[in-house]
C-alpha atoms as a PDB file:
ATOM      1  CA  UNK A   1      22.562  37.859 -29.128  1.00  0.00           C
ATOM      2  CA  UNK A   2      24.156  41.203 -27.460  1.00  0.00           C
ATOM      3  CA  UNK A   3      26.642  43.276 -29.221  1.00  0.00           C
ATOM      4  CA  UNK A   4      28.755  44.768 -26.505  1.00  0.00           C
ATOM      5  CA  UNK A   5      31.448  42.951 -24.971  1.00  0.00           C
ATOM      6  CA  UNK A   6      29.677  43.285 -21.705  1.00  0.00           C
ATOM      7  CA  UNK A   7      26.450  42.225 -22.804  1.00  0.00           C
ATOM      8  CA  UNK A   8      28.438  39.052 -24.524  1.00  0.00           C
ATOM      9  CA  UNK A   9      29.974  38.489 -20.452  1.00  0.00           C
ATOM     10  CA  UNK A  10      26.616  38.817 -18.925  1.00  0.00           C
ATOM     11  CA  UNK A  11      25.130  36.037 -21.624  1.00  0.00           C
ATOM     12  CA  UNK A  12      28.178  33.775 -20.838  1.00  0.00           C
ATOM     13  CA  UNK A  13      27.249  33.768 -17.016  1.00  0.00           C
ATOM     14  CA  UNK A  14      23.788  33.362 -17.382  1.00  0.00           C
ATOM     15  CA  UNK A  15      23.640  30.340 -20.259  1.00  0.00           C
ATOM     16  CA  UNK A  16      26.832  29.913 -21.119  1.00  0.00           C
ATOM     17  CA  UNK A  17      26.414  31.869 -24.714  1.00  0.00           C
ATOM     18  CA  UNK A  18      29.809  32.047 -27.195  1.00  0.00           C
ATOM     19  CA  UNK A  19      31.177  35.194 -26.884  1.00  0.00           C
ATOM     20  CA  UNK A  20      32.260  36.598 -30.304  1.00  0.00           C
ATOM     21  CA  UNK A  21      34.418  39.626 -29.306  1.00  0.00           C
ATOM     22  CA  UNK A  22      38.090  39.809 -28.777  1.00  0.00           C
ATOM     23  CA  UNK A  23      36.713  42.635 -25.911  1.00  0.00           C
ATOM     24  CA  UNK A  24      34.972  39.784 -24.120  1.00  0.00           C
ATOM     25  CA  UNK A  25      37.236  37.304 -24.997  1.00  0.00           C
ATOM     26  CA  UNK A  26      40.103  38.786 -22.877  1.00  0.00           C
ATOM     27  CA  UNK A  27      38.128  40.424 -19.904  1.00  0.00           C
ATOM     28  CA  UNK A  28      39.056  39.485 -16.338  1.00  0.00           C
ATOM     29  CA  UNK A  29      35.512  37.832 -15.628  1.00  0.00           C
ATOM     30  CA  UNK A  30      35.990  35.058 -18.814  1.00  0.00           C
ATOM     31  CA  UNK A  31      39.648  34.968 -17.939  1.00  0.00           C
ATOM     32  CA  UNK A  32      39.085  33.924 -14.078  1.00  0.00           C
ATOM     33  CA  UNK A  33      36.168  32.286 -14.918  1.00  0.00           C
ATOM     34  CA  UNK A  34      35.978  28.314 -13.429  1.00  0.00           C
ATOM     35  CA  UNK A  35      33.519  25.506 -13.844  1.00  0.00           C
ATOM     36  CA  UNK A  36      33.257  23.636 -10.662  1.00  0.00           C
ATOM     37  CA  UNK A  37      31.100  20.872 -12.856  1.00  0.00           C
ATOM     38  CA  UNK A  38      34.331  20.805 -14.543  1.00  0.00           C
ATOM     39  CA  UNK A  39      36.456  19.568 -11.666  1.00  0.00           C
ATOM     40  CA  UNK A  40      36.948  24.093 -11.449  1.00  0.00           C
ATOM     41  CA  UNK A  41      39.416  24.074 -15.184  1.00  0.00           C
ATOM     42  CA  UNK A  42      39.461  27.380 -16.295  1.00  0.00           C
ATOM     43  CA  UNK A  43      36.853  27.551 -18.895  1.00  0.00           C
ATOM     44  CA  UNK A  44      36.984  30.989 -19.605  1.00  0.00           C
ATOM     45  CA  UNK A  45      40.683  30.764 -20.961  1.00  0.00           C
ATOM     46  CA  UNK A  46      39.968  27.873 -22.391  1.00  0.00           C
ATOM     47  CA  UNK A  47      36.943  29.021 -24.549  1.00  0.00           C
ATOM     48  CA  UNK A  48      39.136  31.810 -25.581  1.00  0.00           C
ATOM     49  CA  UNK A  49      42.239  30.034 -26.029  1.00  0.00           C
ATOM     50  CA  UNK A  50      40.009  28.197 -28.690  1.00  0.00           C
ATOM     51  CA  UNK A  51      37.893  31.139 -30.280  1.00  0.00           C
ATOM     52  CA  UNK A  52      41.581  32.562 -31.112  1.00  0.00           C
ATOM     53  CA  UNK A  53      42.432  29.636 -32.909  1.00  0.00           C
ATOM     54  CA  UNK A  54      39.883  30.106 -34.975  1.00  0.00           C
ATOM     55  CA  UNK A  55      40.630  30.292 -38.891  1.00  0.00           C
ATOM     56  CA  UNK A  56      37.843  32.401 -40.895  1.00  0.00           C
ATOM     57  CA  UNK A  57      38.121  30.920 -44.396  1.00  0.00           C
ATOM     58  CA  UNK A  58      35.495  33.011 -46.723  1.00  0.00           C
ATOM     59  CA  UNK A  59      32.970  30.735 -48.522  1.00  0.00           C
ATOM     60  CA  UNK A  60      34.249  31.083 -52.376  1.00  0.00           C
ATOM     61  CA  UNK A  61      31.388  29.782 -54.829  1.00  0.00           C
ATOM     62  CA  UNK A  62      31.727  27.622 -58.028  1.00  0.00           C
ATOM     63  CA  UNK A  63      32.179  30.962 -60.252  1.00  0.00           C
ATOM     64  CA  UNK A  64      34.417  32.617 -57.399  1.00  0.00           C
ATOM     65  CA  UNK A  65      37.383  32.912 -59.858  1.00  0.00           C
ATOM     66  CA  UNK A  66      35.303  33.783 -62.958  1.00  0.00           C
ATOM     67  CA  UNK A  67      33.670  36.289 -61.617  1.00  0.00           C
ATOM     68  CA  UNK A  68      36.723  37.751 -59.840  1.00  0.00           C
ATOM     69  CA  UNK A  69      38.444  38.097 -63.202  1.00  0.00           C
ATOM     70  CA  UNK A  70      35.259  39.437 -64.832  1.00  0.00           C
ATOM     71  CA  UNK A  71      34.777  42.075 -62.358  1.00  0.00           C
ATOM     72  CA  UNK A  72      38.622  42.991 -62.699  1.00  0.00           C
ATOM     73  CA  UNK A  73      38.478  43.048 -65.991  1.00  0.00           C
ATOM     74  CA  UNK A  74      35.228  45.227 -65.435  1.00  0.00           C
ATOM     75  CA  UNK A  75      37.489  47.713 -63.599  1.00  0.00           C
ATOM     76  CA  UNK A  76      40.579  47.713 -65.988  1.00  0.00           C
ATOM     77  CA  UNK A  77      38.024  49.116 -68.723  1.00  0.00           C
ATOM     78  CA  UNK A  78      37.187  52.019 -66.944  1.00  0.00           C
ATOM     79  CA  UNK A  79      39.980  52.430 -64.890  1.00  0.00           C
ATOM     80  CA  UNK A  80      43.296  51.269 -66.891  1.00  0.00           C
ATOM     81  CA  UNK A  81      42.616  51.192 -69.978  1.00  0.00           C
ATOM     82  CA  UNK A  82      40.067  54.027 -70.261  1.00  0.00           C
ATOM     83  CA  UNK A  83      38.381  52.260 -72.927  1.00  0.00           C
ATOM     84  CA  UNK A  84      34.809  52.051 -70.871  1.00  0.00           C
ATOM     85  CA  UNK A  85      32.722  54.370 -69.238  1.00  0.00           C
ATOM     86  CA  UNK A  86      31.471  52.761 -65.813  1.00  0.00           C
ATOM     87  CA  UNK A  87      27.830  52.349 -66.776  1.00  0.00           C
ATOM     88  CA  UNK A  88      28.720  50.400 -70.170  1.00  0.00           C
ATOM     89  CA  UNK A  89      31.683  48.292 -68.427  1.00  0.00           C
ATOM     90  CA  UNK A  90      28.936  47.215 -65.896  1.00  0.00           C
ATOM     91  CA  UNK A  91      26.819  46.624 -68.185  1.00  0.00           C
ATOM     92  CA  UNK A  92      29.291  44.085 -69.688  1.00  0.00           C
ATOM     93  CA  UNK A  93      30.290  43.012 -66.306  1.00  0.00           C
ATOM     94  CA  UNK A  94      26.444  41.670 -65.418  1.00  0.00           C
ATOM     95  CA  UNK A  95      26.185  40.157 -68.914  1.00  0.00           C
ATOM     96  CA  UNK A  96      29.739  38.038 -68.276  1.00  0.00           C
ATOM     97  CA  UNK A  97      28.080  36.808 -65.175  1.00  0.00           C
ATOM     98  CA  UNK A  98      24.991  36.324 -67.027  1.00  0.00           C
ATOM     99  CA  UNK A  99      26.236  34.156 -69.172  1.00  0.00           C
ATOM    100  CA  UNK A 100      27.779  32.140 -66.243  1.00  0.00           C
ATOM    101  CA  UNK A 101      24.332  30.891 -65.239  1.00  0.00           C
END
């Protein structure tokens, strides 16, 4: 798929591809852009109307939380308490997620 938002315009007019840049999203050409199939309802606004509703929710794994406290704990070692050099605290950090397995 093209990068640029005019790239992402040119693949919408040719096959209809989903354009996945704001840029593209609100240029002129999607915004005036009509489907006579569809009785000529502005599908460009509409496809963006709907890509900005769009909610990204990050995928968070089975050990998301463990290994979010392990790796902040990895970082207060070093960093807060000064009790850890970086190599050692990662070294402790991959055996906590070791250990996870």
């Amino acid at each position: 798929m093209a990068d640029g938002p005019e790239q992402q315009v040119k693949a919408f007019d040719a096959i209809g591809a989903f354009l996945s840049t704001v840029e593209a999203l609100e240029s002129d050409e999607i915004q005036e852009d009509e489907d006579e199939f569809f009785n000529d309802a502005p599908v460009g606004q509409i496809l963006a109307n709907r890509a900005e509703a769009i909610e990204v929710q990050p995928y968070k794994g089975p050990n998301y939380l463990l290994i979010n406290v392990a790796i902040q704990d990895a970082l207060g070692r070093v960093d807060v308490d000064g009790i850890d050099d970086p190599e050692s605290s990662w070294d402790k950090f991959v055996n906590d997620i070791e250990a996870m397995k």
